[in-house]
N, C-alpha and C. Protein backbone atom coordinates (compact mmCIF):
# COMPACT_ATOMS: atom_id res chain seq x y z
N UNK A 1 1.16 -9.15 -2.29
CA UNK A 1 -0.11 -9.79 -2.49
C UNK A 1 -1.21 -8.76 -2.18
N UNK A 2 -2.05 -8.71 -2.73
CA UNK A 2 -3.53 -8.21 -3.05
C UNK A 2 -4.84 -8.97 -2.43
N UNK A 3 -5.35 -8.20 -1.76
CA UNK A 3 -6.54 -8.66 -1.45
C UNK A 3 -7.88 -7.40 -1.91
N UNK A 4 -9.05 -8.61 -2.31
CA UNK A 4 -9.85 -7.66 -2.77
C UNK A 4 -11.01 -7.70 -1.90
N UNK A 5 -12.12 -6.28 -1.47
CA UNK A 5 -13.20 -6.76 -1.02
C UNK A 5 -13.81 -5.90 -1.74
N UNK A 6 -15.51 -6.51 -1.92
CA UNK A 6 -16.07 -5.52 -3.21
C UNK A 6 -17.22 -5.38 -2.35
N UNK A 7 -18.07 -3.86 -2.93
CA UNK A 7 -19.45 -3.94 -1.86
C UNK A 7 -20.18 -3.02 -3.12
N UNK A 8 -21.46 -3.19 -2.67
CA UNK A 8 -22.24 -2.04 -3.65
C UNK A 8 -22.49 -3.01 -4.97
N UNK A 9 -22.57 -4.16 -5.27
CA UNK A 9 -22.56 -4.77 -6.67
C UNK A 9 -21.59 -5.02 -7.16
N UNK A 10 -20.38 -4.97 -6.91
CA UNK A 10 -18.93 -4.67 -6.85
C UNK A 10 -18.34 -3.20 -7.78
N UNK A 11 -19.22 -2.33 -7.58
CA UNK A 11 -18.98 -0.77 -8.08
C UNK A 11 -17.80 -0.42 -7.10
N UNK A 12 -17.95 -0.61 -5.88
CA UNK A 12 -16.65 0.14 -4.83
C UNK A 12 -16.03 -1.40 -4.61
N UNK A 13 -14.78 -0.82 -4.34
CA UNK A 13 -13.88 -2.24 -4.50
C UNK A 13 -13.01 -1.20 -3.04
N UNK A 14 -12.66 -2.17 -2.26
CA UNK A 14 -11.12 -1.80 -1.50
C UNK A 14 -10.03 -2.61 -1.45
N UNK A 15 -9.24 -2.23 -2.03
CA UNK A 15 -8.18 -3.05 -2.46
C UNK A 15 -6.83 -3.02 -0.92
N UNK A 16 -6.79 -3.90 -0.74
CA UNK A 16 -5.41 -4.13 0.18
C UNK A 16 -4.38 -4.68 0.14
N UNK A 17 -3.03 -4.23 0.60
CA UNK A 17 -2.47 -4.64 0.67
C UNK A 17 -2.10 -5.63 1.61
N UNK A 18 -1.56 -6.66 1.02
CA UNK A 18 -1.13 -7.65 2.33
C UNK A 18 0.41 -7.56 2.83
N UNK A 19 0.87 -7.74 3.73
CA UNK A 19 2.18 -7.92 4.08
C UNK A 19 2.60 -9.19 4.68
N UNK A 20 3.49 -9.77 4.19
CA UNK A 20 4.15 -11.34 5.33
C UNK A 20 5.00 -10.81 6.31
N UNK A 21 4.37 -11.64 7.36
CA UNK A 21 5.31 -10.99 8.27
C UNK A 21 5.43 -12.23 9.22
N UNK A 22 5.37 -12.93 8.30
CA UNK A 22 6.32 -14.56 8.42
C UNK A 22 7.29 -14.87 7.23
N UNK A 23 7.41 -16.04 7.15
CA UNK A 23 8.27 -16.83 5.85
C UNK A 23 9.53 -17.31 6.18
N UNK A 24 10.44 -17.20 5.31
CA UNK A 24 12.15 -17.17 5.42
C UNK A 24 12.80 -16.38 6.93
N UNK A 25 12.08 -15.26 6.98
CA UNK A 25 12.99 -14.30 7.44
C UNK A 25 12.42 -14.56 8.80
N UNK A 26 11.75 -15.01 9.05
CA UNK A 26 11.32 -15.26 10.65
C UNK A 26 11.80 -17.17 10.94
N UNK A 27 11.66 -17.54 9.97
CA UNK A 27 11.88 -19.16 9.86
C UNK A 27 10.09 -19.34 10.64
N UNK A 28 9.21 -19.35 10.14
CA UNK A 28 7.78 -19.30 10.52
C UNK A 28 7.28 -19.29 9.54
N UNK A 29 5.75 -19.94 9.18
CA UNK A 29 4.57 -20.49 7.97
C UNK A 29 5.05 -19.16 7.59
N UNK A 30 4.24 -18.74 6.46
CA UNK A 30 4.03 -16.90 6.02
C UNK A 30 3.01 -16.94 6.62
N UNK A 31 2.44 -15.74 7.02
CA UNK A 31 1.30 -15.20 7.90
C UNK A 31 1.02 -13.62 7.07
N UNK A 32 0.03 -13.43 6.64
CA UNK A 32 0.17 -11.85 6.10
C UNK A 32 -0.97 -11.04 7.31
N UNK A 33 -0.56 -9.73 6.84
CA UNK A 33 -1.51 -8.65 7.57
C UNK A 33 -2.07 -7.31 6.72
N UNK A 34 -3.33 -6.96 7.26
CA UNK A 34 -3.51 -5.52 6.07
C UNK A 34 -2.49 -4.64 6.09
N UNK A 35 -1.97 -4.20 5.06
CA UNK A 35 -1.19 -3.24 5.00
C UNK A 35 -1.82 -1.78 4.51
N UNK A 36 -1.50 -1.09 3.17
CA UNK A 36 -2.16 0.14 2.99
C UNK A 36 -3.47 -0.38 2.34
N UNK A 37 -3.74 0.57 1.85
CA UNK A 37 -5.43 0.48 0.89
C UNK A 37 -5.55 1.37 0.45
N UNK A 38 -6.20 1.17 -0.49
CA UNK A 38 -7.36 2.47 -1.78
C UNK A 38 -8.49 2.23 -1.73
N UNK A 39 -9.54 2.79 -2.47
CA UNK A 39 -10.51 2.99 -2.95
C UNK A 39 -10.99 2.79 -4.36
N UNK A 40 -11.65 1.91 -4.75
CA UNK A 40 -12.21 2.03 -5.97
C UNK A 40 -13.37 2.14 -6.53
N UNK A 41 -14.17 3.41 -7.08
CA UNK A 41 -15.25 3.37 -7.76
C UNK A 41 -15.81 2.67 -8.93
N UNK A 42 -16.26 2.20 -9.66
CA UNK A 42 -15.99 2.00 -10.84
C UNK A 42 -14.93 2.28 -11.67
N UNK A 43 -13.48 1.17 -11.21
CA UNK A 43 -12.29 1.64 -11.44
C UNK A 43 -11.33 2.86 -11.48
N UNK A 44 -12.03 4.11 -10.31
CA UNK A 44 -11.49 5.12 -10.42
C UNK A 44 -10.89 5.09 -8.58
N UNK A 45 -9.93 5.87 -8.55
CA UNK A 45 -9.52 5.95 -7.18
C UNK A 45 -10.14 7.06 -6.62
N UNK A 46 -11.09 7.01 -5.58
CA UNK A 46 -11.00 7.53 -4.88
C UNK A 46 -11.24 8.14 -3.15
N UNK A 47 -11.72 8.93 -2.38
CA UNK A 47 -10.82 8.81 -1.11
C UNK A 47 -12.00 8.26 -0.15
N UNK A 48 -11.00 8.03 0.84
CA UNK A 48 -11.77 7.31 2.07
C UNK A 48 -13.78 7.63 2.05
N UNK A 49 -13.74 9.47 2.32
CA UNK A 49 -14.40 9.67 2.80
C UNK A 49 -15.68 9.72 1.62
N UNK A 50 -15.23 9.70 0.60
CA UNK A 50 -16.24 9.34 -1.00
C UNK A 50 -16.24 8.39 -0.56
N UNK A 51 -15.73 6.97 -0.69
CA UNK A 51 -16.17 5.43 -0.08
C UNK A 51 -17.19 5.62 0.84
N UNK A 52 -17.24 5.81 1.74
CA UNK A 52 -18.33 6.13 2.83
C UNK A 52 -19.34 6.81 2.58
N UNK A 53 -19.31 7.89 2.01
CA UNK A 53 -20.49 8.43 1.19
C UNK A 53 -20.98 7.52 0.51
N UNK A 54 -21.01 7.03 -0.53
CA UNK A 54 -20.99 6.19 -1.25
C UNK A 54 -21.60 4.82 -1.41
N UNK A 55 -21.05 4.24 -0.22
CA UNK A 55 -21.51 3.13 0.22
C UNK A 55 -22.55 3.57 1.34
N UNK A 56 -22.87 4.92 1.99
CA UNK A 56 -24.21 5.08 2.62
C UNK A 56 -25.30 5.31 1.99
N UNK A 57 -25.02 6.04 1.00
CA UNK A 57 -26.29 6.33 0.03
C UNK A 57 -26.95 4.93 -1.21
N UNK A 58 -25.37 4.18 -1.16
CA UNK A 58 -26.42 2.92 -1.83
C UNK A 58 -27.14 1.82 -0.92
N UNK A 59 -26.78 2.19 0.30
CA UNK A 59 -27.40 1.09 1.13
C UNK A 59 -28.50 1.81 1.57
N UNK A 60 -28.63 3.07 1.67
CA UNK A 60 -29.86 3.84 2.15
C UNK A 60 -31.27 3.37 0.84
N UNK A 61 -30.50 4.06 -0.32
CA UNK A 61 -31.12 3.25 -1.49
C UNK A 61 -31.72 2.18 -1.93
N UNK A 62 -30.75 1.15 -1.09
CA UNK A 62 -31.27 -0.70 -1.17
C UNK A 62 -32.54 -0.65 -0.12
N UNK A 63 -32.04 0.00 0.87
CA UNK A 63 -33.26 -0.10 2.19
C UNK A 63 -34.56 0.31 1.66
N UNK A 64 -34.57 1.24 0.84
CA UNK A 64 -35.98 1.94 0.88
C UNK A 64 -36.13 1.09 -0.45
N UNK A 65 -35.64 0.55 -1.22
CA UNK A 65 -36.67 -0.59 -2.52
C UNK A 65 -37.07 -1.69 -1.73
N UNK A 66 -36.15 -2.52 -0.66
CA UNK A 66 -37.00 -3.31 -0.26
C UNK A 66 -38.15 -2.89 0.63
N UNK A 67 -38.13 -1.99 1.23
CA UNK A 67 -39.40 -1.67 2.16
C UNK A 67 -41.18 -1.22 1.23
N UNK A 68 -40.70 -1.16 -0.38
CA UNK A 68 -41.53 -0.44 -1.28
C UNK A 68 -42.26 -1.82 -1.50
């Protein structure tokens, strides 16, 4: 299972993975947890530290139109 969170207009996306780490095999509800993750630009992958860039300069961006 997939979980999505989107930020920026939904231009950057971080996609996660979920894991159960309930169900059958525990005899317990399913329960999931984050597992790995990516990065997505406008459908392109890429890394952590571009995400963060990324998402600082458009929020720096948003800040200074509303203050105009």
């Amino acid at each position: 299972m997939m979980r999505r969170e989107q930020y920026c207009d939904g231009r950057l996306v971080k996609e996660i993975d979920q894991i159960n780490v309930g169900g059958e095999a525990t005899e317990s509800t399913d329960r999931h947890v984050d597992g790995s993750h990516r990065w997505l630009l406008d459908g392109e992958e890429i890394t952590p530290a571009e995400a963060a860039a990324f998402l600082a300069t458009w929020e720096a961006g948003t800040r200074g139109r509303r203050t105009s």
